[in-house]
Protein backbone atom coordinates (compact mmCIF):
# COMPACT_ATOMS: atom_id res chain seq x y z
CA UNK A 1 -0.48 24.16 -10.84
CA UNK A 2 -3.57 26.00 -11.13
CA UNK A 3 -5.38 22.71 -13.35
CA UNK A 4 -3.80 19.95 -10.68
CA UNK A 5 -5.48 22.01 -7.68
CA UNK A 6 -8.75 22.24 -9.19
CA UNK A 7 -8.88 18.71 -10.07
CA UNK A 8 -7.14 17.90 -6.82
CA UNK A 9 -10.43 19.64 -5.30
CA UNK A 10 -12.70 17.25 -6.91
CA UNK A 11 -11.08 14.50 -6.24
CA UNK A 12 -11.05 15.38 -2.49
CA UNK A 13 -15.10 15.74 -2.47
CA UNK A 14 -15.22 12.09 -3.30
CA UNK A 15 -15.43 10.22 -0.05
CA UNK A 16 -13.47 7.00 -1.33
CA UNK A 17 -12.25 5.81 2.17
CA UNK A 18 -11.68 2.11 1.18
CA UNK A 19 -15.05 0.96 2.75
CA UNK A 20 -16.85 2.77 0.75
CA UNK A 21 -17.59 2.28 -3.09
CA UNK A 22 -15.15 4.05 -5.02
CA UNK A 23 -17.41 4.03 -8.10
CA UNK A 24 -18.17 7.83 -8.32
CA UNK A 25 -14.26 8.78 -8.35
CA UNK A 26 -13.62 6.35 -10.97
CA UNK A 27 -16.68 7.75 -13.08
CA UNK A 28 -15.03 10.62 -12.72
CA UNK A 29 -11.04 9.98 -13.99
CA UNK A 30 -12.65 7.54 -16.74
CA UNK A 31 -14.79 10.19 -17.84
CA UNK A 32 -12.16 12.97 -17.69
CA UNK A 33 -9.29 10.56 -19.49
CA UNK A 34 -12.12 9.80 -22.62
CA UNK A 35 -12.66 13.44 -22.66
CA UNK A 36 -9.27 13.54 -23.95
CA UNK A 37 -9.09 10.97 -26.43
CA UNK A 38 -7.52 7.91 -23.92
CA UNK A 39 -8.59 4.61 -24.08
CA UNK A 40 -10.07 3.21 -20.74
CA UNK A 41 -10.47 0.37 -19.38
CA UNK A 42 -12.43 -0.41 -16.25
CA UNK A 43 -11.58 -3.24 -13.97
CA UNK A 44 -14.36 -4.22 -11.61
CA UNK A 45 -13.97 -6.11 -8.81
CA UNK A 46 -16.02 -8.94 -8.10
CA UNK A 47 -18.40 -7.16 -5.85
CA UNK A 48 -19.54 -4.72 -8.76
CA UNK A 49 -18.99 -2.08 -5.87
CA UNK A 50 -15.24 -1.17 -6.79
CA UNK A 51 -13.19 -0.61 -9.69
CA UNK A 52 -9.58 0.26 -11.42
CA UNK A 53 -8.58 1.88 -14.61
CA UNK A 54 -5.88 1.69 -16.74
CA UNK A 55 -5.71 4.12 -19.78
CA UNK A 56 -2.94 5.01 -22.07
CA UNK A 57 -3.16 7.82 -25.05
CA UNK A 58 -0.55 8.02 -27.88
CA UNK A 59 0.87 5.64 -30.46
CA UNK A 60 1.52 2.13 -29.76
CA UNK A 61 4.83 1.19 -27.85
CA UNK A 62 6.11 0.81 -24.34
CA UNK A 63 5.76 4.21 -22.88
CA UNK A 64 6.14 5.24 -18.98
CA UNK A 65 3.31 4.17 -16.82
CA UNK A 66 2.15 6.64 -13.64
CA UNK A 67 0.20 4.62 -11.21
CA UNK A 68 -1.83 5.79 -7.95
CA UNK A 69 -5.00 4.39 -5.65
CA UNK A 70 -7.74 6.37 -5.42
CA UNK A 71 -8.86 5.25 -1.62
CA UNK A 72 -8.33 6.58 1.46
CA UNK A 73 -7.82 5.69 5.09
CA UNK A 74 -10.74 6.70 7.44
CA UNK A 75 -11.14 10.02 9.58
CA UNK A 76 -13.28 7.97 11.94
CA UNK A 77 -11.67 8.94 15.50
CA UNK A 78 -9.80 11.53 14.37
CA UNK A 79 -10.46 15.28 15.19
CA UNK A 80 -10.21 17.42 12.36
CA UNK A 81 -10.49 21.04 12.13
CA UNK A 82 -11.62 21.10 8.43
CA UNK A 83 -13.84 19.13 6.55
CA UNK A 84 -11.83 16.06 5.49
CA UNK A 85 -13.57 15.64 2.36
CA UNK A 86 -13.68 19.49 1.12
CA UNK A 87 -10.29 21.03 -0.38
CA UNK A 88 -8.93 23.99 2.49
CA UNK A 89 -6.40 25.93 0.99
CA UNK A 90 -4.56 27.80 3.62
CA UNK A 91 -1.50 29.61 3.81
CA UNK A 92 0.52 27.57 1.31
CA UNK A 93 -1.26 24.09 2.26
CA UNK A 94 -4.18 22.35 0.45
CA UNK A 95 -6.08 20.30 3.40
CA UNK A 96 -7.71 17.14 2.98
CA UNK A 97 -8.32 13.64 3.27
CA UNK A 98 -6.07 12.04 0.84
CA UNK A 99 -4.34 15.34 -0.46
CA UNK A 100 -1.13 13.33 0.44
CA UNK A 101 -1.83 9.69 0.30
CA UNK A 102 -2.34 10.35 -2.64
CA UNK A 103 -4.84 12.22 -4.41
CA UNK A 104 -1.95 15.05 -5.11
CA UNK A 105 -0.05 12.95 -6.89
CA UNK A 106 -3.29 11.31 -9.06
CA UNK A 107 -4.18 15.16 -9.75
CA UNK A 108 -0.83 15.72 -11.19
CA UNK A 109 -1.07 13.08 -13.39
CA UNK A 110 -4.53 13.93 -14.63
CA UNK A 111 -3.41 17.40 -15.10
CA UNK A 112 -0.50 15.85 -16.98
CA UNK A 113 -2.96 13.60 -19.50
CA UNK A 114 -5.33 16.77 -19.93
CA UNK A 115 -1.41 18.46 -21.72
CA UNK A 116 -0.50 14.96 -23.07
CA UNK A 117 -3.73 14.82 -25.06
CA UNK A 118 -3.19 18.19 -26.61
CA UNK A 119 0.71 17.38 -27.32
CA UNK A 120 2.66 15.41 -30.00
CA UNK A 121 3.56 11.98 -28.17
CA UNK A 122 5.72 10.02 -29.73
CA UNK A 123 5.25 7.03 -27.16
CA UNK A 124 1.92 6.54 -25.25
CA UNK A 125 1.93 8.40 -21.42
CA UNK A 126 0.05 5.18 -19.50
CA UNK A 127 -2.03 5.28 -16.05
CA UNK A 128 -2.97 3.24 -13.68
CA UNK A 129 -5.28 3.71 -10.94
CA UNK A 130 -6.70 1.08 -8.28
CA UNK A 131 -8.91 0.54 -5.57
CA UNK A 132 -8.06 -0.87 -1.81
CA UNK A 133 -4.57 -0.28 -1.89
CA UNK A 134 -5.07 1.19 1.80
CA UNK A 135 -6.27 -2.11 3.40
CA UNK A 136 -3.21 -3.99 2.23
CA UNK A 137 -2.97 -3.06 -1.92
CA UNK A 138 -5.78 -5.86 -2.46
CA UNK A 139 -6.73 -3.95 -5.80
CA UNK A 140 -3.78 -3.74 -8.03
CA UNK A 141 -3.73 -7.83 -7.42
CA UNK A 142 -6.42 -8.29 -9.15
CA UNK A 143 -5.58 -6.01 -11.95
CA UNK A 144 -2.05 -6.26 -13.02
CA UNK A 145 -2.70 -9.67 -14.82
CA UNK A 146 -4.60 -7.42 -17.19
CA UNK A 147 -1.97 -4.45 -17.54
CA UNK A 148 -0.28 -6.47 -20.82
CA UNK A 149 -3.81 -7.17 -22.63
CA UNK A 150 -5.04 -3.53 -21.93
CA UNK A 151 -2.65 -1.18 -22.39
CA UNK A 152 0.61 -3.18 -22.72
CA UNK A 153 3.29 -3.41 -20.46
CA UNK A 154 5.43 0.18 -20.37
CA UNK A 155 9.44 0.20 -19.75
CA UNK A 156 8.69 2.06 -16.66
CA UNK A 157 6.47 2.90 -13.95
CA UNK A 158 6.48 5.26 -11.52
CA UNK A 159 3.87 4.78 -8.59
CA UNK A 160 3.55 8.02 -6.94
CA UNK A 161 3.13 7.45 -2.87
CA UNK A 162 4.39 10.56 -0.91
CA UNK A 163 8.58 10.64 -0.76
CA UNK A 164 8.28 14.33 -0.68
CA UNK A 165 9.45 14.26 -4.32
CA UNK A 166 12.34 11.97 -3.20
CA UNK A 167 13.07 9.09 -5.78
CA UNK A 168 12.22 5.87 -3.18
CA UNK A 169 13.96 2.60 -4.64
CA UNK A 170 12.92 -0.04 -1.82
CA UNK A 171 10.52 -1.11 0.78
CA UNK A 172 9.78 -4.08 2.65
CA UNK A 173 7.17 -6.74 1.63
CA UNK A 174 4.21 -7.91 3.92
CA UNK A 175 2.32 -10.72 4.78
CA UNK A 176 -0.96 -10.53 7.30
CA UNK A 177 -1.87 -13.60 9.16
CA UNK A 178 -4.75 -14.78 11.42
CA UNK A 179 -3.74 -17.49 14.39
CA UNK A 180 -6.75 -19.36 15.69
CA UNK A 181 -6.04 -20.72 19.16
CA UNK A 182 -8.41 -23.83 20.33
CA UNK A 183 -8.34 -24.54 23.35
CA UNK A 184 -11.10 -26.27 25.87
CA UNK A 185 -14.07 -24.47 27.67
CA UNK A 186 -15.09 -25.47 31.09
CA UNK A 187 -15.89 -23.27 34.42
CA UNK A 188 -13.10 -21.54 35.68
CA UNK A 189 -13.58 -22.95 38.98
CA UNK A 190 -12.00 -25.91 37.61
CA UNK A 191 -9.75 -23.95 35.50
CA UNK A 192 -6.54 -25.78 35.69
CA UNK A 193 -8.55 -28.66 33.79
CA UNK A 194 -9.06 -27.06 30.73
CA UNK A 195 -7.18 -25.46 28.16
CA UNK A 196 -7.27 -22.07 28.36
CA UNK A 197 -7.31 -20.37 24.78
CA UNK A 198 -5.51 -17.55 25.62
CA UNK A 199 -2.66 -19.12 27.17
CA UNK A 200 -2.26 -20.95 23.67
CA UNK A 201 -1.83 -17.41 22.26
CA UNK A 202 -0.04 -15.48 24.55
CA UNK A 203 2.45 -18.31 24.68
CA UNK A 204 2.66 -17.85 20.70
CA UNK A 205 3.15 -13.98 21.02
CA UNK A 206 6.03 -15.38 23.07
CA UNK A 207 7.06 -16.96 20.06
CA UNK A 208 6.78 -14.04 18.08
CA UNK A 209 8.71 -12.04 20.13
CA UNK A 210 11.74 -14.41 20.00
CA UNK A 211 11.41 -14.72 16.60
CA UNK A 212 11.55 -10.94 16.41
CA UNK A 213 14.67 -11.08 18.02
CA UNK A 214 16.14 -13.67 16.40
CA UNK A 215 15.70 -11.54 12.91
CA UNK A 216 17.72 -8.69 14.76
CA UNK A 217 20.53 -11.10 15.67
CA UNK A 218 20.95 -13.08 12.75
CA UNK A 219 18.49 -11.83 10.00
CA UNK A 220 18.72 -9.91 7.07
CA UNK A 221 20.20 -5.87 7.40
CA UNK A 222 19.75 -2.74 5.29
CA UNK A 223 20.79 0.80 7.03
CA UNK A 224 18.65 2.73 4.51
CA UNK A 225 15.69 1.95 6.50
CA UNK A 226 14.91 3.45 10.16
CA UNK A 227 14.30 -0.02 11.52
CA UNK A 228 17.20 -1.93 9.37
CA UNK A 229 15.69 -5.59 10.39
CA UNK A 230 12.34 -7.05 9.08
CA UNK A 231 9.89 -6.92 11.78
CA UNK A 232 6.78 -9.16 13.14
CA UNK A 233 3.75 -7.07 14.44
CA UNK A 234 0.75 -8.35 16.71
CA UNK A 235 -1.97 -5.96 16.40
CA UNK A 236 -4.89 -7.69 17.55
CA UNK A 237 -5.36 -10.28 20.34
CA UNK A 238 -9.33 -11.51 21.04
CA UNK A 239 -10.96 -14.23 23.19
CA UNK A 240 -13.19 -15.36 26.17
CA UNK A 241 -16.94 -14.64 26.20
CA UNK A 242 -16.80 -14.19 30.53
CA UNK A 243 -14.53 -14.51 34.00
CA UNK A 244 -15.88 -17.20 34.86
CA UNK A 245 -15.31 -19.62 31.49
CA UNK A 246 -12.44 -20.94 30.65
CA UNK A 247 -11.91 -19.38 26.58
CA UNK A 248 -12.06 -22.29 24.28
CA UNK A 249 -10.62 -19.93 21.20
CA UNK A 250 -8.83 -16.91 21.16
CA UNK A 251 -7.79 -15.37 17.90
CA UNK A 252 -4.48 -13.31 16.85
CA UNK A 253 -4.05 -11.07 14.00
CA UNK A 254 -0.51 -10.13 13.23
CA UNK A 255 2.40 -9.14 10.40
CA UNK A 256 5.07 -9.25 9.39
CA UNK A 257 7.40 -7.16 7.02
CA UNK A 258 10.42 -8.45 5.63
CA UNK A 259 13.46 -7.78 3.92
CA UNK A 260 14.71 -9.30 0.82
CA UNK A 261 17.02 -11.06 2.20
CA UNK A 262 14.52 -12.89 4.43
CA UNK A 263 12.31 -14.82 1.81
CA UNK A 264 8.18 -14.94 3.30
CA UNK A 265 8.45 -18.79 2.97
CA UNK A 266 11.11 -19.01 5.24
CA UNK A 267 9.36 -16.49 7.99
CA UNK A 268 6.25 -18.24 7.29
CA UNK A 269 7.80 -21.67 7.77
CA UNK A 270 9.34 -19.97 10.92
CA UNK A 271 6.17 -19.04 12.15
CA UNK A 272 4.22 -22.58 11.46
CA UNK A 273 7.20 -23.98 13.45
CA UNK A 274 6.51 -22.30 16.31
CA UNK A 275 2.57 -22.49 16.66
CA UNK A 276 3.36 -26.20 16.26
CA UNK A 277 5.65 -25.62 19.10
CA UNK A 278 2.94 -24.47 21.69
CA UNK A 279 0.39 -26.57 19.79
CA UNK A 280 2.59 -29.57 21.32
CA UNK A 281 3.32 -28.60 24.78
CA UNK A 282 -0.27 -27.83 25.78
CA UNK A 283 -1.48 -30.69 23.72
CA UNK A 284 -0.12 -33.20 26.87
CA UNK A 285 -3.26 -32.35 28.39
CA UNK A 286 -6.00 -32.41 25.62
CA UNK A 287 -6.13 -33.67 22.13
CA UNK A 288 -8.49 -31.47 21.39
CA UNK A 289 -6.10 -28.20 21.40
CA UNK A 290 -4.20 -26.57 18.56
CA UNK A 291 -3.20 -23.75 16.25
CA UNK A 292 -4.04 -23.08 13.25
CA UNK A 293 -2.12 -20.10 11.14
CA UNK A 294 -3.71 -18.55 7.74
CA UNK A 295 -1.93 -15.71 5.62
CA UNK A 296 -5.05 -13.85 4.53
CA UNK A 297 -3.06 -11.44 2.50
CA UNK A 298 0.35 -9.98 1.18
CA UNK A 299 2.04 -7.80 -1.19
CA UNK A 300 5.16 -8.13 -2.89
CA UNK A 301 8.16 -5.56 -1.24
CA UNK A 302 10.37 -3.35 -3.60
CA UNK A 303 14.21 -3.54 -4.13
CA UNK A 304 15.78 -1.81 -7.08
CA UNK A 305 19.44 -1.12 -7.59
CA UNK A 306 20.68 2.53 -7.39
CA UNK A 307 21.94 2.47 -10.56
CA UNK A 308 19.08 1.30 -12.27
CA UNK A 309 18.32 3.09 -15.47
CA UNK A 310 14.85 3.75 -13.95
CA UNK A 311 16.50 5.69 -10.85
CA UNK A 312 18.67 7.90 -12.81
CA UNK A 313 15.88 8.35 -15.19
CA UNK A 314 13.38 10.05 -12.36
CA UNK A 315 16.32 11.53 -10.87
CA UNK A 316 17.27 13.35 -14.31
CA UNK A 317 12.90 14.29 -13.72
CA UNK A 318 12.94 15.77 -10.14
CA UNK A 319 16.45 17.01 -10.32
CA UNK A 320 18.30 15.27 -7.79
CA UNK A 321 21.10 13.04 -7.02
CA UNK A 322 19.51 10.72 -4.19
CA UNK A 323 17.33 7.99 -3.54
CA UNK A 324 15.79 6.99 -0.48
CA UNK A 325 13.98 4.09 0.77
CA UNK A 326 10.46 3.84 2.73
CA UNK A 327 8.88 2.39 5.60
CA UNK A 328 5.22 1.71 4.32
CA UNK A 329 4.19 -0.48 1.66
CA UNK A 330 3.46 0.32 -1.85
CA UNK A 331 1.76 -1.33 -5.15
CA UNK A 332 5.18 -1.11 -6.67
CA UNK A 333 6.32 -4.63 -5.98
CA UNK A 334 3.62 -5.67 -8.62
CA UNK A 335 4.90 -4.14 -11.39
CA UNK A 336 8.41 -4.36 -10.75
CA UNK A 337 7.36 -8.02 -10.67
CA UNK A 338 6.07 -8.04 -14.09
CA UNK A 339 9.24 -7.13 -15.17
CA UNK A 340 8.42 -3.29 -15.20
CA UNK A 341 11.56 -1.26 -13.40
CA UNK A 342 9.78 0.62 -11.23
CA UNK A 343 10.41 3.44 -8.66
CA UNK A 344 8.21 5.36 -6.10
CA UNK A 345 7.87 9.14 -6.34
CA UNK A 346 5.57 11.48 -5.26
CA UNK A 347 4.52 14.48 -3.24
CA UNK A 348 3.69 15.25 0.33
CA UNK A 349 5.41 13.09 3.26
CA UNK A 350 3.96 9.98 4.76
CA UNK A 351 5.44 10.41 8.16
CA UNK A 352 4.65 14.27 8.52
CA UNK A 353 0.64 14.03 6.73
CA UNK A 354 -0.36 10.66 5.44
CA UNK A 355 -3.16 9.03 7.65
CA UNK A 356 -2.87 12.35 10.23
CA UNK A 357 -5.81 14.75 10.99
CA UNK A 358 -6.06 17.67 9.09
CA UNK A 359 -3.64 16.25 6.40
CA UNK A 360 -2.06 18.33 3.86
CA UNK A 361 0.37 18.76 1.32
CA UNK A 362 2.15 21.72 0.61
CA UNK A 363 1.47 23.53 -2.70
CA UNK A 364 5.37 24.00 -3.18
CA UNK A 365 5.25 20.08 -3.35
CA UNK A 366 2.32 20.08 -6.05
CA UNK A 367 4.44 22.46 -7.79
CA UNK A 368 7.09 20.06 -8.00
CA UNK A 369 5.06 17.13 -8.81
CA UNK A 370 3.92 19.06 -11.85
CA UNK A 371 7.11 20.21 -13.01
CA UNK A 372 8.39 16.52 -13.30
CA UNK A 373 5.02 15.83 -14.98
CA UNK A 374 6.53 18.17 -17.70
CA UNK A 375 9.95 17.16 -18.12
CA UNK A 376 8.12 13.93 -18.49
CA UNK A 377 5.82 14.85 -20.95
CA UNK A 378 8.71 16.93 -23.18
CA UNK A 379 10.29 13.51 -23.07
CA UNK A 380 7.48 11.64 -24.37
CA UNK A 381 6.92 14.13 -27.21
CA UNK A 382 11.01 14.06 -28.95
């Protein structure tokens, strides 16, 4: 464990929150991975300001694939009692921005490749690591069409989010979407003459909210997660320059995560429905009024059997039984969608550390991070 925590403490000093270049942390892996004889390749984003690797060492073939992001959420607002971007170790806990989501984990593995490039392998260890997976995995979808030309396509992949070592087989996908309300601008004197902007959205979070509980009542259901329904989110609401003008716009960002058994055309065909709803009621006043809806992003969700060969593989790795499924989102959807059976797995807890001040993970969980890392690596070597 000694190896993971001192690269764990490098990787910490890199402040890759995802508005920030993550250049110098990729520098970094690339040049530690050619150190040891892997091939590398670098995938820069358009901007020239971000960038993902994939790297693979050992003969040709399949192999098993560990993937993780190298960004992190911001400590902006939060109150920390240790620097967020210097390793604290403290009775049994390393401290640090990202030491759970989830530069542990991408320590592990590069302690793993500095043993897999001394060892035997008789089928290639692989790696992936991307950029802006915090702000809605926006890196790994501009990567993974190059996974098969790179480094080949593995026959598995285990992307290594915090479970707390727990093999996760399932999580919802999501889809963000921006609602532009137009309405008509006048003084608000005279308000009843206009179209007020807001009332266009606030009737549509109406909407929402009906359609929320329609997905309760007759949507899709799995007990494995805490909220067993997909769910629609509004997290932003904006509009109105003054009191005394009547908005002409107001604009609405909001989510939703859904279930496999509730298909994202359907919800978004649900939701287009309904904005043409309101669109029509206040549009007996004005032509000029509407909404228009725009998915600006979304990632794939996760849903692998239990008795997958991929689960009882990882299982046979972190010596247990179970599987669980998550609550947050994950790059995993990607390569499961390549064809790739793919699990998540990885140390720390999401609920208890990720994203909190003063986030940790315990070194008992590094410790078990790396001791899957070598029942992985004996496999790969007989």
């Amino acid at each position: 464990m000694t190896t993971t925590v001192d690269i764990l403490e490098r990787l910490i000093g890199f402040n890759s929150v995802s508005a920030n270049s993550n250049l110098d942390i990729i520098a970094y892996i690339e040049g530690f991975l050619k150190e040891r004889g892997f091939s590398v390749h670098r995938l820069p984003d358009a901007t020239g300001e971000k960038a993902g690797i994939f790297a693979s060492i050992g003969p040709a073939g399949a192999g098993v694939l560990l993937s993780g992001h190298t960004d992190v959420v911001p400590v902006t607002g939060q109150v920390w009692t240790k620097d967020p971007f210097k390793l604290t170790k403290e009775n049994g806990r390393l401290y640090g921005r990202g030491t759970t989501d989830m530069k542990g984990y991408v320590a592990s593995a590069l302690a793993l490749a500095d043993r897999a490039s001394r060892a035997e392998l008789k089928e290639p260890l692989k790696l992936a690591f991307s950029y802006d997976e915090e702000v809605g995995c926006v890196g790994i979808k501009h990567m993974i069409g190059a996974l098969e030309d790179t480094i080949g396509l593995p026959r598995m992949c285990f992307v290594g989010e915090p479970t707390e070592m727990n093999v996760a087989i399932g999580h919802k996908g999501k889809a963000a979407l921006r609602v532009t309300c137009h309405g008509t601008s006048g003084h608000s004197a005279l308000a009843p003459k206009f179209v007020n902007a807001l009332h266009l959205a606030t009737e549509f979070v109406s909407e929402l909210r009906h359609m929320q509980d329609k997905l309760i009542q007759d949507g899709a259901y799995d007990a494995a997660y805490d909220f067993p329904h997909s769910t629609v989110h509004v997290g932003k609401l904006t509009g109105g320059v003054a009191l005394n003008i009547v908005p002409d716009q107001a604009v609405l960002d909001f989510e939703y995560r859904h279930l496999p058994g509730d298909s994202p055309e359907m919800l978004f065909a649900q939701i287009k429905d309904r904005a043409d709803r309101v669109s029509a009621k206040f549009d007996a006043q004005s032509g000029q009024i509407g909404i228009s809806v725009d998915q600006y992003n979304a990632y794939p969700g996760l849903d692998v059997s239990p008795d997958a060969h991929v689960v009882n593989y990882a299982q046979n790795l972190v010596k247990s039984n179970t599987c669980t499924k998550v609550p947050f989102g994950t790059e995993a959807g990607y390569f499961h969608n390549l064809g790739i059976p793919t699990i998540v797995c990885g140390p720390g807890s999401m609920d208890g550390q990720g994203h909190q001040p003063d986030e940790y993970v315990s070194e008992g969980q590094i410790s078990k991070c790396d001791q899957m890392m070598d029942r992985l690596l004996v496999d790969l070597t007989h």
